[in-house]
N, C-alpha and C. Protein backbone atom coordinates (compact mmCIF):
# COMPACT_ATOMS: atom_id res chain seq x y z
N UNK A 1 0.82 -1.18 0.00
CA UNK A 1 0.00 0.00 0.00
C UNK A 1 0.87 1.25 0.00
N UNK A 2 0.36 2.34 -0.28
CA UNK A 2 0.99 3.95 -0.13
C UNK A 2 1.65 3.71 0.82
N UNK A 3 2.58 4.49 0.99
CA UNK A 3 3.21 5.19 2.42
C UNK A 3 2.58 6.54 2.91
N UNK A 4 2.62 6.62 3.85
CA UNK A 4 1.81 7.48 5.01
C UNK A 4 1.67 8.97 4.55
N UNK A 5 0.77 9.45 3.95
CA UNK A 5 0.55 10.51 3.72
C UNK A 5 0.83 11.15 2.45
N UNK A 6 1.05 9.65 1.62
CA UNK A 6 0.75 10.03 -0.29
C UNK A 6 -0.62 9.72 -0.60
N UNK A 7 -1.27 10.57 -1.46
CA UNK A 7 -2.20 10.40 -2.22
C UNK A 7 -2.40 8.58 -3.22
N UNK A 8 -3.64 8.40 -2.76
CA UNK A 8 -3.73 7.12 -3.81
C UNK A 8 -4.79 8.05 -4.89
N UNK A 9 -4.43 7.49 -6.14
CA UNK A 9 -5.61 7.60 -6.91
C UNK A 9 -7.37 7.16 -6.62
N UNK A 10 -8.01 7.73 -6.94
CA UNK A 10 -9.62 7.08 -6.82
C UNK A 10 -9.39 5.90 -8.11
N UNK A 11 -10.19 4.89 -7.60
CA UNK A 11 -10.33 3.84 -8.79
C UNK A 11 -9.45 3.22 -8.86
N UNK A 12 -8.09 3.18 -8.39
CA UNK A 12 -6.84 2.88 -9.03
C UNK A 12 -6.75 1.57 -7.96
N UNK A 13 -6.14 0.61 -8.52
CA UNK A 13 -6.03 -1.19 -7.43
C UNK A 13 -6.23 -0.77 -6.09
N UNK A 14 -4.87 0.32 -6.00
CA UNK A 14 -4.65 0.41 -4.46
C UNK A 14 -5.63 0.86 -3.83
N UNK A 15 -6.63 2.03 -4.28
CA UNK A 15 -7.54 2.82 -3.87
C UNK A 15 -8.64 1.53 -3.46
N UNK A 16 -8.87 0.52 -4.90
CA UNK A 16 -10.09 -0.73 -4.56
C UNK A 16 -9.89 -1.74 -3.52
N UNK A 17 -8.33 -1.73 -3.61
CA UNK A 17 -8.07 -2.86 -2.49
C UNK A 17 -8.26 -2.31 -1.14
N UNK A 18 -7.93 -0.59 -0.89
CA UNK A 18 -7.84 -0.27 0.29
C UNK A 18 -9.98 -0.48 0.79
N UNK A 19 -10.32 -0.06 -0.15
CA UNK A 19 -11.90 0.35 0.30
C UNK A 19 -12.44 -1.52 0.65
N UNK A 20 -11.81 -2.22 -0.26
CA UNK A 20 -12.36 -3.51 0.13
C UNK A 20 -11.85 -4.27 1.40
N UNK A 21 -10.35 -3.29 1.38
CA UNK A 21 -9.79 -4.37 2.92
C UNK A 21 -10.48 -3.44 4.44
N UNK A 22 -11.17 -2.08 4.23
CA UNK A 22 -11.58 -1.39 5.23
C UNK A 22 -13.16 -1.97 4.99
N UNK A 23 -13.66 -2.45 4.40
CA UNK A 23 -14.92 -2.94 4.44
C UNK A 23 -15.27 -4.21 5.24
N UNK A 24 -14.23 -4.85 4.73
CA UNK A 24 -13.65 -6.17 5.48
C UNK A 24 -13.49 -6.12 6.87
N UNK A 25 -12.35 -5.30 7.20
CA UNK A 25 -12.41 -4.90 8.66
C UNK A 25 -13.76 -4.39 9.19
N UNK A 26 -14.70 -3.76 9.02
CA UNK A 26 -15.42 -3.27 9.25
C UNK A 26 -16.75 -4.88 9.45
N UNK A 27 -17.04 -5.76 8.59
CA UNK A 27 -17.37 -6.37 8.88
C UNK A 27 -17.46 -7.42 9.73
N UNK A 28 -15.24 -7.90 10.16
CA UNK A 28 -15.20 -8.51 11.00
C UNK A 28 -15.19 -8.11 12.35
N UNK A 29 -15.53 -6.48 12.66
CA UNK A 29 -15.42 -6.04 13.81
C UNK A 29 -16.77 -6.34 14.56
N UNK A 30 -17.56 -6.00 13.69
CA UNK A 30 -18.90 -6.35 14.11
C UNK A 30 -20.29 -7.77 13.80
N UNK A 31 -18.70 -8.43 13.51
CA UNK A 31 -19.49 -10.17 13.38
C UNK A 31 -19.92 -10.57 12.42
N UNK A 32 -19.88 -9.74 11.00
CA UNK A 32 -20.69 -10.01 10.22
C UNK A 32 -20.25 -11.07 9.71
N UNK A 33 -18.63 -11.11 9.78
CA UNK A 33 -17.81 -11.66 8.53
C UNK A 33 -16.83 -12.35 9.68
N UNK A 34 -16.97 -13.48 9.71
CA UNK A 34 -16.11 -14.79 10.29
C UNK A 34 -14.36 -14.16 10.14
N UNK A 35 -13.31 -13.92 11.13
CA UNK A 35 -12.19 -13.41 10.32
C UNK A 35 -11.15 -14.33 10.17
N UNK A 36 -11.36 -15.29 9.31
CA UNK A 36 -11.10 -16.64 8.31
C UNK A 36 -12.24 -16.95 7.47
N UNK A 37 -12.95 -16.12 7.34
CA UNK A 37 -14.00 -16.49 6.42
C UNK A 37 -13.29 -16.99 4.96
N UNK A 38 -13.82 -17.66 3.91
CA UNK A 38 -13.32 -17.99 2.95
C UNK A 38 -14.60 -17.95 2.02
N UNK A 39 -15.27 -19.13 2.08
CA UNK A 39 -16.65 -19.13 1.40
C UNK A 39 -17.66 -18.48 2.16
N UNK A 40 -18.37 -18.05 1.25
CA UNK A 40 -19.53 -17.16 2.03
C UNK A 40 -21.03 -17.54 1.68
N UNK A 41 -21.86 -17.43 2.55
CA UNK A 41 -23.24 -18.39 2.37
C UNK A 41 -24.31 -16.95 2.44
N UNK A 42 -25.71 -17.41 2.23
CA UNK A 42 -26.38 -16.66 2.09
C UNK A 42 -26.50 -15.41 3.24
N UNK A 43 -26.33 -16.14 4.29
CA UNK A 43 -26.77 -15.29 5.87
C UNK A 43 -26.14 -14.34 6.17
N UNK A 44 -24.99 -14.90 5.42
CA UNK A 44 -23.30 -14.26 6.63
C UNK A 44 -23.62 -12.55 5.20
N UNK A 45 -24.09 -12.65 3.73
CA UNK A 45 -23.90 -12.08 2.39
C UNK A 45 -25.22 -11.17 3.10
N UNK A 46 -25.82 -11.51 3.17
CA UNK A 46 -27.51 -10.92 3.74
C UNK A 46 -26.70 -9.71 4.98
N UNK A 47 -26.24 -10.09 5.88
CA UNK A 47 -26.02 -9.49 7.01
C UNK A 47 -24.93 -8.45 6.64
N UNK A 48 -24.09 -8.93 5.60
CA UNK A 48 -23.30 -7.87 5.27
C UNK A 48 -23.67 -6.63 4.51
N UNK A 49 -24.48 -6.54 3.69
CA UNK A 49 -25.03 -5.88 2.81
C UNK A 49 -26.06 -5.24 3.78
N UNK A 50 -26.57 -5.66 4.34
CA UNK A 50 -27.88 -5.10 5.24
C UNK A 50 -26.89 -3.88 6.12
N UNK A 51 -25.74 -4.57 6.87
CA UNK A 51 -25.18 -3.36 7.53
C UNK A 51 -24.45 -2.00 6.77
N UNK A 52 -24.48 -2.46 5.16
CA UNK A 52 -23.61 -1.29 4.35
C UNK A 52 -25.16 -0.39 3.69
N UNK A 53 -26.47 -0.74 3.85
CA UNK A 53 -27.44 -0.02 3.76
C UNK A 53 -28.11 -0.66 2.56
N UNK A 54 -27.46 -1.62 2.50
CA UNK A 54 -28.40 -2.11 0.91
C UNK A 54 -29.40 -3.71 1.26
N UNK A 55 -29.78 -4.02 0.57
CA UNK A 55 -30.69 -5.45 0.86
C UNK A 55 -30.41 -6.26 -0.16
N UNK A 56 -30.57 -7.25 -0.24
CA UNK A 56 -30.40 -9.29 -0.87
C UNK A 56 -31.25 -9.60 -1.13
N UNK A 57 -31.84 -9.67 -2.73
CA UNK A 57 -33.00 -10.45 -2.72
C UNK A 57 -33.07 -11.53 -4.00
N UNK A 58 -33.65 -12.67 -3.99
CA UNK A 58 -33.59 -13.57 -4.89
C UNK A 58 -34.11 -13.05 -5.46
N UNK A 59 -33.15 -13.18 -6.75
CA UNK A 59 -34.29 -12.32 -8.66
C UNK A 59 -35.20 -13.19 -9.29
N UNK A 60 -35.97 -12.78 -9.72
CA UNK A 60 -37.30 -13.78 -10.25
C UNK A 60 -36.46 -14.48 -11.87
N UNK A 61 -35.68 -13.82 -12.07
CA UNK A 61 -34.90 -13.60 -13.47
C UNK A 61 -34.10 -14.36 -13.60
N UNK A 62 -33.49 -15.28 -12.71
CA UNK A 62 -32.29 -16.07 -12.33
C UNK A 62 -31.03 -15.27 -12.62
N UNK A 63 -30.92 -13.36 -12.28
CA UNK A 63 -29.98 -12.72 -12.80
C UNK A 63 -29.46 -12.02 -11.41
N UNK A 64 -27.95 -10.99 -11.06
CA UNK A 64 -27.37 -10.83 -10.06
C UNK A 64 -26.84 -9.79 -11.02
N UNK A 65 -27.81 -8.74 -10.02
CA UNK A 65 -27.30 -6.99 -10.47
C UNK A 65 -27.55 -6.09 -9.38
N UNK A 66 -27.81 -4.88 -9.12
CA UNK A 66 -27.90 -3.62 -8.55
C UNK A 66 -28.76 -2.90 -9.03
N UNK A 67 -29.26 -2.41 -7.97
CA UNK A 67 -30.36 -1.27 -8.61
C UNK A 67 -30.49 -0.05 -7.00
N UNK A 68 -30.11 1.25 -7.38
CA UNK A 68 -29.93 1.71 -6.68
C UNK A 68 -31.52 2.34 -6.18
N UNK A 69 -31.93 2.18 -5.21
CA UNK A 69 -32.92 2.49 -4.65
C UNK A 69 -33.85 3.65 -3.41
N UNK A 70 -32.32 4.62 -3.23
CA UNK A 70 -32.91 5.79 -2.63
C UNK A 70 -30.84 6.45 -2.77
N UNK A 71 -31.00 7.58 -2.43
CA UNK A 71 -29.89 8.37 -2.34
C UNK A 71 -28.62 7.28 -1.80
N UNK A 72 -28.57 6.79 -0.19
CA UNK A 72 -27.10 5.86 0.01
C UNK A 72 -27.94 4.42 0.05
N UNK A 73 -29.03 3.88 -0.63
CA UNK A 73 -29.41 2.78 -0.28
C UNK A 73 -29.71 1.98 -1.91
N UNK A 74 -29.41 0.55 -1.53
CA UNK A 74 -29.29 0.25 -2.90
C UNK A 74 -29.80 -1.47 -2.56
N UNK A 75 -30.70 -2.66 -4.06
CA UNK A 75 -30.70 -3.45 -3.51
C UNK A 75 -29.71 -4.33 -4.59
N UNK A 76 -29.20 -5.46 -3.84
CA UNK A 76 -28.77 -6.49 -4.87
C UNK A 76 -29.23 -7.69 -5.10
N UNK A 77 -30.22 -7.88 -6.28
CA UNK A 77 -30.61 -8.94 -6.61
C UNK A 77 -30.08 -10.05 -7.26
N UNK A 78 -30.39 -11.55 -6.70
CA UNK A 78 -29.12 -12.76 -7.37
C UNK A 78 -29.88 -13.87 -7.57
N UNK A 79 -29.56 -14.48 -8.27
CA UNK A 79 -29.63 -15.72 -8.85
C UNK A 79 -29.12 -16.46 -8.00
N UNK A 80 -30.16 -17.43 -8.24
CA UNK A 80 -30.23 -18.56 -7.18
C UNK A 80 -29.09 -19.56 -7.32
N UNK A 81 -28.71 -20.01 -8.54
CA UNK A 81 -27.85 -20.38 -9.36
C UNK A 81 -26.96 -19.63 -9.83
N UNK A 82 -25.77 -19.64 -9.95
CA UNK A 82 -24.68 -18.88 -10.78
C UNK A 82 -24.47 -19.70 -12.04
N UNK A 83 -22.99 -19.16 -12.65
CA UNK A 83 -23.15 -19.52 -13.84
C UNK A 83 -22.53 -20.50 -14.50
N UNK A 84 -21.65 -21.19 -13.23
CA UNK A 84 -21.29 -22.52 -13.31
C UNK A 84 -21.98 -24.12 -12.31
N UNK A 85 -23.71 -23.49 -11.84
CA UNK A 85 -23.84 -24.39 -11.00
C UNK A 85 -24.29 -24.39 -9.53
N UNK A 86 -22.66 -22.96 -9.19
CA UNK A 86 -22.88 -22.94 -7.54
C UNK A 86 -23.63 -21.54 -7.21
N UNK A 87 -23.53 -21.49 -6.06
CA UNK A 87 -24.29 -20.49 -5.51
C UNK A 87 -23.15 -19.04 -5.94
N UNK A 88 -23.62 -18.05 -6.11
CA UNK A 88 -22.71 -17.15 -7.02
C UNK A 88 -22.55 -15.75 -6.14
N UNK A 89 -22.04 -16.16 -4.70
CA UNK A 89 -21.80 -15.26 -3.95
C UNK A 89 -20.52 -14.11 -4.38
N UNK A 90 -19.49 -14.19 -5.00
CA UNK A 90 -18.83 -13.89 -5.99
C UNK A 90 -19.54 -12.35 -6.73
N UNK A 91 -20.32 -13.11 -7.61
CA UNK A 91 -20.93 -12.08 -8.24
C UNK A 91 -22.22 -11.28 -7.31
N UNK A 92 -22.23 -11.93 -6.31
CA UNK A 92 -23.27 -10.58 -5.64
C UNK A 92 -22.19 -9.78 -4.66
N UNK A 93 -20.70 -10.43 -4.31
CA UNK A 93 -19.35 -9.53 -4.08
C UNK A 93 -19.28 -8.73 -5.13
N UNK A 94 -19.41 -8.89 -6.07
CA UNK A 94 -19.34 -7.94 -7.60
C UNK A 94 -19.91 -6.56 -7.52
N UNK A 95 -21.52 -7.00 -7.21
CA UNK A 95 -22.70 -6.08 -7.15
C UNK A 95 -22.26 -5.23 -5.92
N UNK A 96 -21.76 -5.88 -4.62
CA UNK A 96 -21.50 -4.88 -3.44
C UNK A 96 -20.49 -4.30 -3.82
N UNK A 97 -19.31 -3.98 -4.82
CA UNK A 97 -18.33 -3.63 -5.54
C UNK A 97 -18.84 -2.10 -5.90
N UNK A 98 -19.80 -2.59 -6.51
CA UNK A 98 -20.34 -1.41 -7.30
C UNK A 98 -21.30 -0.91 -6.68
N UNK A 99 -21.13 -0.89 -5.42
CA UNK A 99 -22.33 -0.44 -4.34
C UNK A 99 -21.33 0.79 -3.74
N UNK A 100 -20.43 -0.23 -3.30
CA UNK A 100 -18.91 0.69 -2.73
C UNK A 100 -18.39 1.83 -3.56
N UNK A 101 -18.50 1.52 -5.01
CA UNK A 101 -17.51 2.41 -5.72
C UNK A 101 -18.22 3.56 -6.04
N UNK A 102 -19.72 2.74 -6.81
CA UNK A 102 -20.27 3.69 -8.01
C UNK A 102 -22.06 3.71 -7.57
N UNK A 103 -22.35 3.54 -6.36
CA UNK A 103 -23.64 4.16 -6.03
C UNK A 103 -23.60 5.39 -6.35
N UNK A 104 -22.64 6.36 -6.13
CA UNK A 104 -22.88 8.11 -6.01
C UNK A 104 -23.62 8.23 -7.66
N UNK A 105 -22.63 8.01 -8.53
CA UNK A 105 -23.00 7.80 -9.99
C UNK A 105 -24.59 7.39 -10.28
N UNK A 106 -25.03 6.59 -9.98
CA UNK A 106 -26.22 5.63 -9.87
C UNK A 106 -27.22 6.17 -10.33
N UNK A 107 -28.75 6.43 -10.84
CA UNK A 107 -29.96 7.00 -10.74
C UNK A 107 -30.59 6.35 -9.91
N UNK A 108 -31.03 6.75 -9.00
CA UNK A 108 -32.28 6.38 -8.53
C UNK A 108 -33.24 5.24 -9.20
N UNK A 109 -34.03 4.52 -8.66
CA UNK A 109 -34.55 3.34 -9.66
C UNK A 109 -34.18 2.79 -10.95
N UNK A 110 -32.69 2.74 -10.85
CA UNK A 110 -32.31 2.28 -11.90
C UNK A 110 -31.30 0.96 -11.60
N UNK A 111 -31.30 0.56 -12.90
CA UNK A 111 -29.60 -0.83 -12.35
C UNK A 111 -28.88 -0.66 -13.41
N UNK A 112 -27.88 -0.49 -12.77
CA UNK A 112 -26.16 -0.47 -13.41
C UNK A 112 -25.89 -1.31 -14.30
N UNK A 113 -26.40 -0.15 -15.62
CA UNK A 113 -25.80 -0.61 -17.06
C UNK A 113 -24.58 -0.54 -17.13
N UNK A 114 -24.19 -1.73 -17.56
CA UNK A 114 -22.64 -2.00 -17.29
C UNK A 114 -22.23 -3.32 -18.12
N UNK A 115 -21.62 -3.14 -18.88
CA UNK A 115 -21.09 -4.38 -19.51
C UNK A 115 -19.51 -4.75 -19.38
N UNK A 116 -19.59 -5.81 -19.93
CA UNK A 116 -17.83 -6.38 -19.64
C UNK A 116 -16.74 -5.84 -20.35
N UNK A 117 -17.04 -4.45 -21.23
CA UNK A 117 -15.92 -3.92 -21.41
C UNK A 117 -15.92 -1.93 -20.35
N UNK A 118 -17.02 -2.02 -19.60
CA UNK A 118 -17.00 -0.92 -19.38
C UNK A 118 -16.12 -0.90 -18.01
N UNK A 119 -15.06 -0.10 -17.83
CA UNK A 119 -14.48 -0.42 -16.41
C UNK A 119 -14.87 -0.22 -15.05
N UNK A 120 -16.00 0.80 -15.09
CA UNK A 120 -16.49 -0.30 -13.72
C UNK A 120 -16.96 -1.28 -13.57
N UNK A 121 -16.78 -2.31 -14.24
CA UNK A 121 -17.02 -3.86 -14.63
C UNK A 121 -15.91 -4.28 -13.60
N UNK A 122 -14.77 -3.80 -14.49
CA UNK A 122 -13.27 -4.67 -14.20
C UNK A 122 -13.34 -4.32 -12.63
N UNK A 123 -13.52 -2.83 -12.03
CA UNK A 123 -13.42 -2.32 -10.46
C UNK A 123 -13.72 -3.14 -9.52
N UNK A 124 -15.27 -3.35 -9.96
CA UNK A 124 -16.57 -4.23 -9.33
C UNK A 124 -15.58 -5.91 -9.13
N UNK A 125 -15.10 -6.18 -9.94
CA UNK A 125 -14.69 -7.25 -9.76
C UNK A 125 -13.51 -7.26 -9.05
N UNK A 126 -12.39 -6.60 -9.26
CA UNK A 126 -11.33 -6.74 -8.11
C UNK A 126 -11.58 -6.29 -6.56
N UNK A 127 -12.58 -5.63 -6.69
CA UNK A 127 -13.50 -5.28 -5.33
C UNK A 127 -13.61 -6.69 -4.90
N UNK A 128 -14.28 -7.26 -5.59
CA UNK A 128 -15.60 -8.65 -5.07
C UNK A 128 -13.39 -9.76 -4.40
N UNK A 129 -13.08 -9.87 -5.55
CA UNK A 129 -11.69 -10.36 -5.09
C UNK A 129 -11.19 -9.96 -3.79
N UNK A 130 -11.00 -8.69 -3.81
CA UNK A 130 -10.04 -7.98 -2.53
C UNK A 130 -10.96 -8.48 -1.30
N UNK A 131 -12.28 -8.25 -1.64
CA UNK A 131 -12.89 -8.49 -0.54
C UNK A 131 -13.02 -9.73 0.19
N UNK A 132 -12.88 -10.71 -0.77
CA UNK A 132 -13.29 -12.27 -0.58
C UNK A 132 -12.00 -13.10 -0.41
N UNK A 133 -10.92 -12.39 -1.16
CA UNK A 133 -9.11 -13.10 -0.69
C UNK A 133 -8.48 -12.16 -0.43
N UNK A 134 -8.57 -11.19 0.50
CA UNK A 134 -7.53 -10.10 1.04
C UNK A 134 -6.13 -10.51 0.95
N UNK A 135 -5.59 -10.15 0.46
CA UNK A 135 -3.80 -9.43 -0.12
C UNK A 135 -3.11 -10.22 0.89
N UNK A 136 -3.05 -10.44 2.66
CA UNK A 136 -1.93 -11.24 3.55
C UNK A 136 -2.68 -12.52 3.59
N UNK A 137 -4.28 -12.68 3.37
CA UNK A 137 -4.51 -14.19 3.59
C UNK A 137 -4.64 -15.00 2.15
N UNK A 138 -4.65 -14.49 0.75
CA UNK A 138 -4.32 -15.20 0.07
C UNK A 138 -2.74 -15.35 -0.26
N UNK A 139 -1.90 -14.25 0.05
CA UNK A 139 -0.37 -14.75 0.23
C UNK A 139 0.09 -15.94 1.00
N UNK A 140 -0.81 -15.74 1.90
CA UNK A 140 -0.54 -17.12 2.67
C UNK A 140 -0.82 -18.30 2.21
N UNK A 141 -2.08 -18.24 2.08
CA UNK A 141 -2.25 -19.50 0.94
C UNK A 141 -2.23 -19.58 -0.06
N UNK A 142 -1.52 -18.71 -0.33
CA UNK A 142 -0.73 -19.35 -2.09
C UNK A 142 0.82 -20.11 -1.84
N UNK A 143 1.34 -19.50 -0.66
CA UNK A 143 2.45 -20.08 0.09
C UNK A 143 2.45 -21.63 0.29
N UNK A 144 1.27 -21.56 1.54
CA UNK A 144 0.91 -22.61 1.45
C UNK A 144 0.57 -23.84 1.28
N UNK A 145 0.27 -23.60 -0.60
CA UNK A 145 0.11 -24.50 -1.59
C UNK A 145 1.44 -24.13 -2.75
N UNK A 146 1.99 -23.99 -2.37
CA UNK A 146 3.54 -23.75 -3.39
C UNK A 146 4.59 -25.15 -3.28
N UNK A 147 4.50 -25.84 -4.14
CA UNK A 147 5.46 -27.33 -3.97
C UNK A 147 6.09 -27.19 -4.92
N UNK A 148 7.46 -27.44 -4.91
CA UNK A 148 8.22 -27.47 -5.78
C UNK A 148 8.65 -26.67 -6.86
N UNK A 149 8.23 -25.38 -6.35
CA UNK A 149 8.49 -24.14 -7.13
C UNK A 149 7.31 -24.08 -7.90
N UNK A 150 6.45 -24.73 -7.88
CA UNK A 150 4.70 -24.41 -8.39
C UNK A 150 3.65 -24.54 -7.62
N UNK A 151 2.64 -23.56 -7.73
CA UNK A 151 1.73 -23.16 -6.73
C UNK A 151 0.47 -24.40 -7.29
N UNK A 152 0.33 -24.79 -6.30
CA UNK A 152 -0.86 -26.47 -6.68
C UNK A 152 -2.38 -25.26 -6.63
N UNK A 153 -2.64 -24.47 -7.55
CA UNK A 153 -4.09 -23.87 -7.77
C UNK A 153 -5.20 -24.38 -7.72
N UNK A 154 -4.88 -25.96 -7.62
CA UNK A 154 -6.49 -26.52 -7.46
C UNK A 154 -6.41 -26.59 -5.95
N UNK A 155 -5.33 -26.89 -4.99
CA UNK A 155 -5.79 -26.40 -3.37
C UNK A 155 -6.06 -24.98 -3.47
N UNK A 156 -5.43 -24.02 -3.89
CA UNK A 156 -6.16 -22.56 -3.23
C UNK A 156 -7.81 -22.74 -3.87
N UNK A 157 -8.25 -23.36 -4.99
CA UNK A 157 -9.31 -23.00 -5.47
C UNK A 157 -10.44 -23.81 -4.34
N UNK A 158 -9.50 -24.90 -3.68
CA UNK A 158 -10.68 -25.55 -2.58
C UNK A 158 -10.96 -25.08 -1.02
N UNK A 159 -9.20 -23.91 -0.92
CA UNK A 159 -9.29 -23.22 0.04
C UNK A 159 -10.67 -22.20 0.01
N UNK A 160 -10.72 -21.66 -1.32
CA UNK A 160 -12.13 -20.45 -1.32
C UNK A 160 -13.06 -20.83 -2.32
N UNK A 161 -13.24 -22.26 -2.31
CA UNK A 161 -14.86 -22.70 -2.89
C UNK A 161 -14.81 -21.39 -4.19
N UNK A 162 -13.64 -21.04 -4.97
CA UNK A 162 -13.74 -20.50 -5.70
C UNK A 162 -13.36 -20.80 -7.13
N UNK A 163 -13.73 -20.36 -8.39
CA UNK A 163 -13.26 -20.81 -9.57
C UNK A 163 -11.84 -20.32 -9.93
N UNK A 164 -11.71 -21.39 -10.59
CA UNK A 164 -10.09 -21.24 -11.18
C UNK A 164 -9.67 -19.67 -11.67
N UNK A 165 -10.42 -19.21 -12.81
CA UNK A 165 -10.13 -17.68 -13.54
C UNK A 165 -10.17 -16.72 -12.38
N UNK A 166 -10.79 -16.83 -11.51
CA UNK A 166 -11.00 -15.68 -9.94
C UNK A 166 -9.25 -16.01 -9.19
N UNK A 167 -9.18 -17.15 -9.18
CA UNK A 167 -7.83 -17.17 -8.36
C UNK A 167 -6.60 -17.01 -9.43
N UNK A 168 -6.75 -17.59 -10.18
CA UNK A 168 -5.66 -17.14 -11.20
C UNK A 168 -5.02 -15.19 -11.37
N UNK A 169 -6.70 -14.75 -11.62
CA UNK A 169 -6.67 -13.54 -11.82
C UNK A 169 -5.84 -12.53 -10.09
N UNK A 170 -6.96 -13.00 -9.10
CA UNK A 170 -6.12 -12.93 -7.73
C UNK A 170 -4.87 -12.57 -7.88
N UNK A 171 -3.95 -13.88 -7.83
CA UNK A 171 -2.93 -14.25 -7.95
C UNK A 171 -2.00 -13.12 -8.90
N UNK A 172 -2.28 -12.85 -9.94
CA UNK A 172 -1.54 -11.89 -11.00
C UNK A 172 -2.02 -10.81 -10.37
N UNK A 173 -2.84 -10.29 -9.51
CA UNK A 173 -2.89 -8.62 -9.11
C UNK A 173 -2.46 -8.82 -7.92
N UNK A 174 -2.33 -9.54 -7.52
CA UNK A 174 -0.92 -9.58 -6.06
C UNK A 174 0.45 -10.13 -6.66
N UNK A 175 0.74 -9.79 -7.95
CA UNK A 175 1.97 -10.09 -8.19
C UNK A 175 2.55 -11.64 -8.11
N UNK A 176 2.10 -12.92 -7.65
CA UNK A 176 2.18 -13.53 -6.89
C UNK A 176 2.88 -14.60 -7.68
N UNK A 177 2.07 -15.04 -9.06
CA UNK A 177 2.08 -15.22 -10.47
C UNK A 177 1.87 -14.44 -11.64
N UNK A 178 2.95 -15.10 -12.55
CA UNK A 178 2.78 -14.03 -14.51
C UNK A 178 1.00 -14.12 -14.75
């Protein structure tokens, strides 16, 4: 991170990682968030979002977006199913991404048109990352799982009930791997 009393950019890794690792803290201070949490289930996702002012609700649509719903209040609706199967807590980390970054932006009764080349796409997602493998506990377990001068990626992927492209990607914005 910065040193003490430089400017970070808005938007910029350091700026997303800092807002996701103070969110983090913020959750494990007040119970929301297990502090070893790894996978995250409906209750623990419900309780977090409820304390940042927004609400969780299953979409009739089988879809997982945002829709901002009064000035600091916003809801995130998800699919029951994700898009390989499992439960797609991930992408409703995504949606609280873009709760964190780009509510101010937002309209009122609206949801965040946003596609996969627009960059608060890419934000939203290293958010949902930072938030879900923070920077000293996935170092650790990438350590961890490092044999023989190669990192065994299918244990970190069973450490966080997460998909391969999420930890891979991880991994290259902590430097960790090319």
């Amino acid at each position: 991170m910065s040193t003490s009393g430089s400017f970070i950019k808005p938007n910029s890794r350091e700026f997303i990682e800092l807002i996701a690792m103070n969110m983090r803290h913020f959750f494990e201070k007040y119970n929301l968030l297990p502090k070893d949490s790894r996978a995250l289930d409906i209750n623990t996702l419900n309780g977090m979002i409820e304390a940042v002012g927004g609400k969780l609700i299953k979409s009739i649509d089988n879809k997982t977006y945002i829709e901002k719903t009064d000035e600091d209040a916003f809801t995130i609706y998800y699919a029951e199913i994700g898009e390989y199967g499992v439960f797609p807590y991930m992408s409703i980390l995504h949606e609280l991404g873009h709760a964190a970054l780009h509510l101010k932006e937002m309209e009122i009764g609206k949801t965040l048109d946003c596609n996969g080349k627009d960059l608060r796409h890419d934000e939203a997602w290293l958010f949902a990352r930072a938030l879900a493998m923070p920077r000293k506990n996935f170092e650790k377990v990438a350590i961890e799982h490092l044999k023989n001068g190669c990192y065994d990626i299918m244990g970190i992927i069973r450490v966080y009930n997460e998909g391969h492209f999420q930890i891979r990607l991880r991994g290259k914005e902590l430097n960790i791997w090319g």
